[in-house]
Each structure stands twice: as structure tokens, then as C-alpha cells.
C-alpha atoms as a PDB file:
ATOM      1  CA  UNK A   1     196.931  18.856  24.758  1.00  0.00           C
ATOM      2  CA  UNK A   2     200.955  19.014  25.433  1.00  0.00           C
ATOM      3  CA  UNK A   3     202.645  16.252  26.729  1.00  0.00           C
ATOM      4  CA  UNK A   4     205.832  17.420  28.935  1.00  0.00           C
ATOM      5  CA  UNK A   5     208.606  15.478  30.132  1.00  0.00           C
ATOM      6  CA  UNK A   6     210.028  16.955  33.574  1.00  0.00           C
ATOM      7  CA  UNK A   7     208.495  18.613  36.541  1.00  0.00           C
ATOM      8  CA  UNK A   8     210.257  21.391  38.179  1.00  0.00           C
ATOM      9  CA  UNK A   9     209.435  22.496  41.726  1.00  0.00           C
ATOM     10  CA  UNK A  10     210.202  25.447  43.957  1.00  0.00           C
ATOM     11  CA  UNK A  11     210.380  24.680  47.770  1.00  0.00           C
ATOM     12  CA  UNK A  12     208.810  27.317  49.795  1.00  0.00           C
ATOM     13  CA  UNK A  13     204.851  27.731  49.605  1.00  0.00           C
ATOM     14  CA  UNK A  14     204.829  24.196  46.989  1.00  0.00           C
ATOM     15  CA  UNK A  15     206.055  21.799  49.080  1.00  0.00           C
ATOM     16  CA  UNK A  16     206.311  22.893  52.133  1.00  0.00           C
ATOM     17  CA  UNK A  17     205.474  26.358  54.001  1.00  0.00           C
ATOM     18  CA  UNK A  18     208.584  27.762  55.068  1.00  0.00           C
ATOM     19  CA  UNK A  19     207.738  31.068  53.679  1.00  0.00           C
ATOM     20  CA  UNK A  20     205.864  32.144  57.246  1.00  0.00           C
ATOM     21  CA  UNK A  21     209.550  31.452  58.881  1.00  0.00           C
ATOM     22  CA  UNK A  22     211.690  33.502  56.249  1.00  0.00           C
ATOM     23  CA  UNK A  23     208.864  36.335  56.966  1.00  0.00           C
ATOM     24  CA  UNK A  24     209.392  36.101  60.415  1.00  0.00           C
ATOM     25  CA  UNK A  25     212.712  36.433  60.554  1.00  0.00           C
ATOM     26  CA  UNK A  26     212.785  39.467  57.988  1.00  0.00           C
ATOM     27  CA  UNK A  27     210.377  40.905  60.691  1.00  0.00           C
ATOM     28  CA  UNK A  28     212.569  40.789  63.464  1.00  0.00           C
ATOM     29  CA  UNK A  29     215.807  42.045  61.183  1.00  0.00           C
ATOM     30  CA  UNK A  30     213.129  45.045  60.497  1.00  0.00           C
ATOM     31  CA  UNK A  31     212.417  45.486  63.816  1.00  0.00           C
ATOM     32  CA  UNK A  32     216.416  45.713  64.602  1.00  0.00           C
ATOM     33  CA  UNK A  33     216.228  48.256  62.295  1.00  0.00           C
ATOM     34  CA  UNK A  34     213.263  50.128  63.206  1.00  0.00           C
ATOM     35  CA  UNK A  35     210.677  49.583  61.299  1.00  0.00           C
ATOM     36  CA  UNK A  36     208.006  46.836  60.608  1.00  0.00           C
ATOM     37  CA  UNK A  37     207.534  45.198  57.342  1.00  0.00           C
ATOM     38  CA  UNK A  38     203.474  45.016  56.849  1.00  0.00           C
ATOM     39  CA  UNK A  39     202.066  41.650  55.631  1.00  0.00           C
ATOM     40  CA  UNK A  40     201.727  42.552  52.260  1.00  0.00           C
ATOM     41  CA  UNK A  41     205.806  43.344  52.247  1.00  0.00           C
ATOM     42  CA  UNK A  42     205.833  39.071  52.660  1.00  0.00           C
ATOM     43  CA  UNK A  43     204.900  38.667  48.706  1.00  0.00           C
ATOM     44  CA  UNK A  44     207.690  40.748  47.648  1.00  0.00           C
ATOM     45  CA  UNK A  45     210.169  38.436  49.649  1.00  0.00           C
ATOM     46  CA  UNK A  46     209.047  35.314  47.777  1.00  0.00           C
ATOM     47  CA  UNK A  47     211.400  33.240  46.014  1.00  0.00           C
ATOM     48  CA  UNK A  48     214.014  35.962  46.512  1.00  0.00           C
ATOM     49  CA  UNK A  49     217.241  35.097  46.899  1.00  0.00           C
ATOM     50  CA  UNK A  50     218.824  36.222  50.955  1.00  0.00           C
ATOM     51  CA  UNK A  51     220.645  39.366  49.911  1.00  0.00           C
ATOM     52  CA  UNK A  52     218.042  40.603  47.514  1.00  0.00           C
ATOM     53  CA  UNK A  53     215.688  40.021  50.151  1.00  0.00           C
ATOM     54  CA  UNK A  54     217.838  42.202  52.347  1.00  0.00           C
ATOM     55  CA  UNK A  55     218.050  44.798  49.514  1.00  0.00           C
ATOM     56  CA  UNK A  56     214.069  44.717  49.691  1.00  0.00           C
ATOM     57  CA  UNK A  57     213.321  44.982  53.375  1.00  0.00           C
ATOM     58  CA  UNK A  58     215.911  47.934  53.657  1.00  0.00           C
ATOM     59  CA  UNK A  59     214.325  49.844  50.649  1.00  0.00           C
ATOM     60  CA  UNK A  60     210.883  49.469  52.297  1.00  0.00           C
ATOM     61  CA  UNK A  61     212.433  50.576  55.402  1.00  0.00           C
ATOM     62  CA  UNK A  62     214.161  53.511  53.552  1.00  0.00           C
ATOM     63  CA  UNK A  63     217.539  52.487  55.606  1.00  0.00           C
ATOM     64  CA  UNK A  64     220.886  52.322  53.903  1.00  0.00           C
ATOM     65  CA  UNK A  65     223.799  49.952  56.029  1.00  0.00           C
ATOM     66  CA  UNK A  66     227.247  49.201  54.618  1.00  0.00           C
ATOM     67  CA  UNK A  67     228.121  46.046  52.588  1.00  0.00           C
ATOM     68  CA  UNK A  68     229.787  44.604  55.789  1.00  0.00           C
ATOM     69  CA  UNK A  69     226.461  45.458  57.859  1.00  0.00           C
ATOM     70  CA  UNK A  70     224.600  43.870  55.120  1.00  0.00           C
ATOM     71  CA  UNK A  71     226.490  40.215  55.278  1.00  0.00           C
ATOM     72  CA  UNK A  72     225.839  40.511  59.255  1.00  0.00           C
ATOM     73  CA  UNK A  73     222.204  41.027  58.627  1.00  0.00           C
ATOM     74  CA  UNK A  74     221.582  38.943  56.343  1.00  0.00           C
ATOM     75  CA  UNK A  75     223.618  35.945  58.416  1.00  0.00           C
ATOM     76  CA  UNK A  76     221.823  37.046  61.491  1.00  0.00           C
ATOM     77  CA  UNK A  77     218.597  36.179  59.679  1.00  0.00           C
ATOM     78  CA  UNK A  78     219.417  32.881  58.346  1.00  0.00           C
ATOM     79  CA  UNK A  79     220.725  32.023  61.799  1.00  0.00           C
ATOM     80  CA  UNK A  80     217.154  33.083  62.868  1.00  0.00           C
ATOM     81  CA  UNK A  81     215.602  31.078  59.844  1.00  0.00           C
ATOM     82  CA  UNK A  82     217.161  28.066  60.188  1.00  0.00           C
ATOM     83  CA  UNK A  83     216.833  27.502  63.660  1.00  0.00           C
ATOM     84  CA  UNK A  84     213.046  27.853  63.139  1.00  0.00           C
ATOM     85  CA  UNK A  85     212.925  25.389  60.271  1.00  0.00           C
ATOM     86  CA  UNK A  86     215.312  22.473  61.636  1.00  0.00           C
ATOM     87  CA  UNK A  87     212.503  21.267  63.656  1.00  0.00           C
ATOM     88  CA  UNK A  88     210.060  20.310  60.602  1.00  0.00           C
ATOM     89  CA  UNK A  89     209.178  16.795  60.043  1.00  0.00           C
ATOM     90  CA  UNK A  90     207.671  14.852  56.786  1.00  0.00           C
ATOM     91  CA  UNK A  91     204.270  15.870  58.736  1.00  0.00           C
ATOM     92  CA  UNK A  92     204.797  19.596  57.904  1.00  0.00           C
ATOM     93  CA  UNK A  93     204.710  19.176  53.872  1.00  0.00           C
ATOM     94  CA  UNK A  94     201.614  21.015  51.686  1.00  0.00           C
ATOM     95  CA  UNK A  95     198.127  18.644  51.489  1.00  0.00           C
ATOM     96  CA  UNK A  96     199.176  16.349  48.573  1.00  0.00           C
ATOM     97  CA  UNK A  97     202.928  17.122  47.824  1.00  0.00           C
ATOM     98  CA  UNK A  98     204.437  14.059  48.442  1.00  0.00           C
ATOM     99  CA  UNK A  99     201.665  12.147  46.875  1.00  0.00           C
ATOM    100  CA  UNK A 100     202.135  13.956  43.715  1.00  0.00           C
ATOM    101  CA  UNK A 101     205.806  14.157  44.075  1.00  0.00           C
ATOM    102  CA  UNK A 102     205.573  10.009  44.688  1.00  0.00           C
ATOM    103  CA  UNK A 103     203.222   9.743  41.277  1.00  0.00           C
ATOM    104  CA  UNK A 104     205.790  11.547  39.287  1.00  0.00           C
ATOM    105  CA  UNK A 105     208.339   8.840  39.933  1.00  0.00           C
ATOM    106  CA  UNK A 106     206.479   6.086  39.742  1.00  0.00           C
ATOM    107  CA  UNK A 107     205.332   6.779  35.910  1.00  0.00           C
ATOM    108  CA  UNK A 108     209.305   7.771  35.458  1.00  0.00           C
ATOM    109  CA  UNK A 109     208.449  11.343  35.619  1.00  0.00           C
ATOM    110  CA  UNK A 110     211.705  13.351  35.656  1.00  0.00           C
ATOM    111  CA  UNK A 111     211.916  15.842  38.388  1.00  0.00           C
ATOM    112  CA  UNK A 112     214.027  18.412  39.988  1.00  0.00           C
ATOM    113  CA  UNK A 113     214.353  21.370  42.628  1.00  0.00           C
ATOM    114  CA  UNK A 114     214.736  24.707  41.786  1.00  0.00           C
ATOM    115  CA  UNK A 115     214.789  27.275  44.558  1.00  0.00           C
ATOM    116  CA  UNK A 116     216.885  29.979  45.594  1.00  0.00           C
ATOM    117  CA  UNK A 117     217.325  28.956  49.751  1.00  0.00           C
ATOM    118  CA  UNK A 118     220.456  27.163  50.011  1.00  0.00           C
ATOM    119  CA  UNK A 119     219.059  25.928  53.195  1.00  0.00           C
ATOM    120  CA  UNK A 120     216.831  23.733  50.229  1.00  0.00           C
ATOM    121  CA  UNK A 121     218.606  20.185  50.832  1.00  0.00           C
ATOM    122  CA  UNK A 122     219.101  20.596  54.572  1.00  0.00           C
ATOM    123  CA  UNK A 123     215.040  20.943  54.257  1.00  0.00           C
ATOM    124  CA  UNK A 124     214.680  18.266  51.652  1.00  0.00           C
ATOM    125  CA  UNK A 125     216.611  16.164  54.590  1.00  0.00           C
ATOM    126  CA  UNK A 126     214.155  17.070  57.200  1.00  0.00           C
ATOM    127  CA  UNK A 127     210.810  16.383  54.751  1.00  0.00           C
ATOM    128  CA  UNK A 128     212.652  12.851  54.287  1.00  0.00           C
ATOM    129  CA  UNK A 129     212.143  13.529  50.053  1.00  0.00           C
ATOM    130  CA  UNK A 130     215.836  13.746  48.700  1.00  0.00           C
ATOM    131  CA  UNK A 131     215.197  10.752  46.945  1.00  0.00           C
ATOM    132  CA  UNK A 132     211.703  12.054  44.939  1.00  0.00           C
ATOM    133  CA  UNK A 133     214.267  14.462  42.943  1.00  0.00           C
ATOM    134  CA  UNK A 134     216.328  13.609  40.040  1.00  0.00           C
ATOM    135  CA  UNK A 135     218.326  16.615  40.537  1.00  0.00           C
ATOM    136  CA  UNK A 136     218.457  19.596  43.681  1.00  0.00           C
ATOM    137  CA  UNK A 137     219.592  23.284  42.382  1.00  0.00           C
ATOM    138  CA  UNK A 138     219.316  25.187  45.121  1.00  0.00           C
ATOM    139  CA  UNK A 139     221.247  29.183  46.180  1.00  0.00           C
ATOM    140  CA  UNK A 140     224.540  27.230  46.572  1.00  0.00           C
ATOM    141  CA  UNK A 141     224.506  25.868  42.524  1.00  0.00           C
ATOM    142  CA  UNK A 142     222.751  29.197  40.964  1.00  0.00           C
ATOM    143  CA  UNK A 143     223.516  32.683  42.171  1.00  0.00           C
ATOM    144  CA  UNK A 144     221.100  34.563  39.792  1.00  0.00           C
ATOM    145  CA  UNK A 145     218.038  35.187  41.607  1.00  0.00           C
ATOM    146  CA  UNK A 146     214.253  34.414  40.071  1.00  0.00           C
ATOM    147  CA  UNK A 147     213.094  36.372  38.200  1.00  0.00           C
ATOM    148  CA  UNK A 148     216.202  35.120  36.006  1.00  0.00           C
ATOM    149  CA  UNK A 149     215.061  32.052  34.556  1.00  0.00           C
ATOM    150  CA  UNK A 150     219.027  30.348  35.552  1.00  0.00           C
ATOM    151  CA  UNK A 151     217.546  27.988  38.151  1.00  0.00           C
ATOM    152  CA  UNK A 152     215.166  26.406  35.867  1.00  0.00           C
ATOM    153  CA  UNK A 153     217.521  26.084  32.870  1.00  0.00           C
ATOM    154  CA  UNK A 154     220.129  24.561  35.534  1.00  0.00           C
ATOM    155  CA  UNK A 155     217.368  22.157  36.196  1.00  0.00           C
ATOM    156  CA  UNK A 156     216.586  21.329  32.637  1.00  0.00           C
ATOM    157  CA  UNK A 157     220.110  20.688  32.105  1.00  0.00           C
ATOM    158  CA  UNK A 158     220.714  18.377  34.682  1.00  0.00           C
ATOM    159  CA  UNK A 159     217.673  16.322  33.953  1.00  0.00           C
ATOM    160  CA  UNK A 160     218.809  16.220  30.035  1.00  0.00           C
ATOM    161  CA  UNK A 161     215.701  17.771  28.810  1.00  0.00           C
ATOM    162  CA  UNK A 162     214.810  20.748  26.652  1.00  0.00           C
ATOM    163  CA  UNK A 163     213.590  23.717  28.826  1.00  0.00           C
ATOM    164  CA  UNK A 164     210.110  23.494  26.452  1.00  0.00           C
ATOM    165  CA  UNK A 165     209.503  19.996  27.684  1.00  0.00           C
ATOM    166  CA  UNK A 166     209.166  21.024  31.313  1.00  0.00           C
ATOM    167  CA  UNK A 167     206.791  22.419  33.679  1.00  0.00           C
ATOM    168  CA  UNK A 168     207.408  24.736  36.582  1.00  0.00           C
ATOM    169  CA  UNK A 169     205.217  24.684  39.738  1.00  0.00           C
ATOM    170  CA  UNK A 170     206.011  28.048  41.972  1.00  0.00           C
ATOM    171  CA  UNK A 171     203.640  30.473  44.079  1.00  0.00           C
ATOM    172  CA  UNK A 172     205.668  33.586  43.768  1.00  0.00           C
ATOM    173  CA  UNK A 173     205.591  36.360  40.972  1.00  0.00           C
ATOM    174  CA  UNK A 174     209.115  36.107  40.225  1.00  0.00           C
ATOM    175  CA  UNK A 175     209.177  32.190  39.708  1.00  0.00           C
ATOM    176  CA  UNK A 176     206.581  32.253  37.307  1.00  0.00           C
ATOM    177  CA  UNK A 177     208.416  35.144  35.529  1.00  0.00           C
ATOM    178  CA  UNK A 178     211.592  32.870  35.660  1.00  0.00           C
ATOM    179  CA  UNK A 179     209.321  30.291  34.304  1.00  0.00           C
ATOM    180  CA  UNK A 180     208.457  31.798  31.005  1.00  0.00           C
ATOM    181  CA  UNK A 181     211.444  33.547  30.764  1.00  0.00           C
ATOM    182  CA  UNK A 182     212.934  30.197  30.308  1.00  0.00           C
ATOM    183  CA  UNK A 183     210.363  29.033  28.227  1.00  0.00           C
ATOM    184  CA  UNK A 184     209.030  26.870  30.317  1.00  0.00           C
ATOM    185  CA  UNK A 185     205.251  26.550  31.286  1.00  0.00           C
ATOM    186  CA  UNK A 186     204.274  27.970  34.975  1.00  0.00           C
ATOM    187  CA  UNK A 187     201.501  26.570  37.209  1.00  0.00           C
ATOM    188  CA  UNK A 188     200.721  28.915  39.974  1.00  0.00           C
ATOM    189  CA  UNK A 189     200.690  27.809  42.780  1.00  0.00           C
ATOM    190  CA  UNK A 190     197.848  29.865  45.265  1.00  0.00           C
ATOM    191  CA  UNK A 191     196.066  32.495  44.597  1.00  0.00           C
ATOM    192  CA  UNK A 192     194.960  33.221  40.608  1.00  0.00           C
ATOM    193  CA  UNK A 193     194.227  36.905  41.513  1.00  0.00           C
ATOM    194  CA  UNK A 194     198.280  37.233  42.449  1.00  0.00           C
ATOM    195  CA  UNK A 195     199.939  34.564  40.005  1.00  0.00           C
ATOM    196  CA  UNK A 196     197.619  36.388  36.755  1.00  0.00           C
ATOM    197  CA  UNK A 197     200.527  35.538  34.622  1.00  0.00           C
ATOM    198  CA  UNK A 198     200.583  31.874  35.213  1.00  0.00           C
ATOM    199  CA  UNK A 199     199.440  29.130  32.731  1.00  0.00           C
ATOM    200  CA  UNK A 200     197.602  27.732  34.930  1.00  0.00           C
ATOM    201  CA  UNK A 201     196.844  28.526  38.772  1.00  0.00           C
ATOM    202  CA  UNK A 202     195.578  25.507  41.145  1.00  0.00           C
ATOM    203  CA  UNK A 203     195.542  26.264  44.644  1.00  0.00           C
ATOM    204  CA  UNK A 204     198.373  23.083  45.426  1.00  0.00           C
ATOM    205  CA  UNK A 205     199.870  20.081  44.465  1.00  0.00           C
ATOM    206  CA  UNK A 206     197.061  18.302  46.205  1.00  0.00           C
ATOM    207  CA  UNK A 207     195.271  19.693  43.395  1.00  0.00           C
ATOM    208  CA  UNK A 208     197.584  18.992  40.587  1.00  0.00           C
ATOM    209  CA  UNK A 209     194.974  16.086  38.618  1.00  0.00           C
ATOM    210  CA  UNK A 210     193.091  19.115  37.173  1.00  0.00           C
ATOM    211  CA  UNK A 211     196.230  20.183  35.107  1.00  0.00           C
ATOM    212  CA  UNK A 212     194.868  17.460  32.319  1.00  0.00           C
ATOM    213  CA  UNK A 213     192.127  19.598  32.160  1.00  0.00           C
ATOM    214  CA  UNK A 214     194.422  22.477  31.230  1.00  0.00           C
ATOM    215  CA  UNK A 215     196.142  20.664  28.683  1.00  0.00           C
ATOM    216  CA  UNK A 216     199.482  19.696  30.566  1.00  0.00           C
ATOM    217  CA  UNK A 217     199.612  15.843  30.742  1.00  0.00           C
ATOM    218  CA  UNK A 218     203.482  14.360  31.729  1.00  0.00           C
ATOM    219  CA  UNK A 219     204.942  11.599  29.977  1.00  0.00           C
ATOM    220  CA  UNK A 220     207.280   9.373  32.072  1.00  0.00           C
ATOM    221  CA  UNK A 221     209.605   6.763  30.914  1.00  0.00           C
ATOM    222  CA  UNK A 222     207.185   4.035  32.395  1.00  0.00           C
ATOM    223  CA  UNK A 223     203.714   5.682  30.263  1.00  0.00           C
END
């Protein structure tokens, strides 16, 4: 058994499902473009930063635009994307999130945010959880997208912690590949057949009281 000190969560498909609005919104900027992005195309788009995303959903559409088209796609999407999230509520977070996230800080748990949407603390706002987080790196702080493991070390850093004392929680490829490359352990989030490289795979936060099981047990400043 490992005891870790910090807890380090991505956003989308973890805490809350915004993943089915970025996807719909890369639909529709497809569709401009004319072509559809099959529902398969909606793993490679996880935990991708906006204009890698872009960069994806052209390639797949075989369509080449100019750097100045590109910014007015990629804004044109976001505009889409956060119009469809500003109306989420507390109500709308994954089956046992907050719980967990709530458990964390009571036992003095360190925790922190690490996601590529810079839309992150406008959504943090709306899930009424700013305060669950010790610290909030979001596309605004790190420009590297996952899977460089900058996010995570940002988050280590800010919590005061050595990357090897903390634990990732993600459900995309990429995060888990930022995980390790930060040497930090990954916990998949969804479905074990996708995240095979994960430490561990549960299938969400509601589930997170089997990770003792696994051999990843926190230590907070109140244990």
C-alpha cells in the first residue's frame, strides 16, 4: 500500500459531463465544413486543448483553412460551447463527485484542477465547488496540451507537493499519459477496455472507496 498526499482532477467526464457539449459543438463546426465527425471521433477530442482539437477535427475531415480561419473556428465553437454549458447547475455533477471531492477536504486532503478548458472556473462557478480546490490550473495558466504532463506538474507545484505524492483522476487517453509522464499515478476514469494504461480504472468518483483496494490510500493533514 502507498499513501499519497494530493488529488488531482480533470473536469470534463470526472466531475461533470461536459464532454457531450464540446462534441456537439465540434459537430456542428464539422458540419460547417462538410463533413460529420462519427462518434468514435469524440474520444480523440478528450482532454484536448481548443486548437488541437481544431487541428483534429480538420485532419479527420481532410480540410486545410488558414491560421486566421482557424482562430474564427475555433471561437465560433467555444461561443457554441459555452452557451450550452452556462446553464448547468450543482445538480448536473457525476454520481458521487462532490461527495468525494467533500471527503478529500475534510481529512485535509490537498486537491487541485487540472484541465485544459479555460472555460474550467467559469464551470467550477456554475457546479458551486471553487472552494473544494486548493488550487484551479486550467487552459488560461498552462498552454501545453495533455498528453504533456505540464498541467499536473503546475498542480503539484501549487499545492507544494512532489509530483510522486499525487494521484490523477482523468477519463481520457491523453490525461492518463500526462499522468505518468509526470510521474504521477492515473485512475481511469470509465471504461478499463479504453483507459488500459491506467493504474487503476473505476467507472467514477462515486466509486472511488475501492482505490484502497488497489493500494492508493490518501493521507490528509487531519489523518
Amino acid at each position: 500500500m502507498t499513501t499519497y498526499r494530493a488529488a488531482l482532477f480533470d473536469l470534463d467526464g470526472v466531475i461533470v459531463d461536459t464532454a457531450v457539449h464540446h462534441f456537439a459543438a465540434w459537430r456542428q463546426t464539422a458540419a460547417e465544413l462538410g463533413f460529420t465527425l462519427a462518434d468514435e471521433d469524440e474520444e480523440l477530442l478528450k482532454g484536448v486543448g481548443r486548437m488541437d482539437a481544431l487541428r483534429v477535427v480538420l485532419h479527420i475531415g481532410g480540410v486545410t483553412v488558414s491560421e486566421e480561419e482557424a482562430v474564427r473556428l475555433a471561437a465560433e465553437k467555444n461561443a457554441r460551447y459555452v452557451e450550452a454549458i452556462s446553464t448547468i447547475t450543482p445538480e448536473d455533477m457525476l454520481p458521487g463527485a462532490r461527495e468525494y471531492l467533500v471527503e478529500l477536504r475534510d481529512r485535509g486532503v490537498l486537491t487541485a484542477l487540472g484541465s485544459a478548458s479555460r472555460n474550467a472556473p467559469m464551470i467550477l462557478e456554475c457546479l458551486e465547488i471553487v472552494d473544494l480546490f486548493d488550487a484551479v490550473i486550467d487552459g488560461s495558466v498552462v498552454t501545453e496540451a495533455k498528453p504533456n504532463p505540464r498541467v499536473f506538474l503546475a498542480g503539484a507545484e501549487a499545492l507544494g507537493v512532489e509530483p510522486s505524492a499525487c494521484v490523477v483522476f482523468e477519463d481520457a487517453i491523453a490525461g492518463v499519459e500526462a499522468a505518468h509522464a509526470g510521474d504521477m499515478v492515473a485512475v481511469g476514469i470509465g471504461d478499463p477496455a479504453v483507459l488500459t494504461e491506467a493504474d487503476v480504472v473505476i467507472p467514477g468518483l462515486h466509486a472511488a472507496g475501492e482505490l484502497a483496494a488497489h493500494g492508493i490510500v490518501f493521507v490528509g493533514s487531519d489523518d
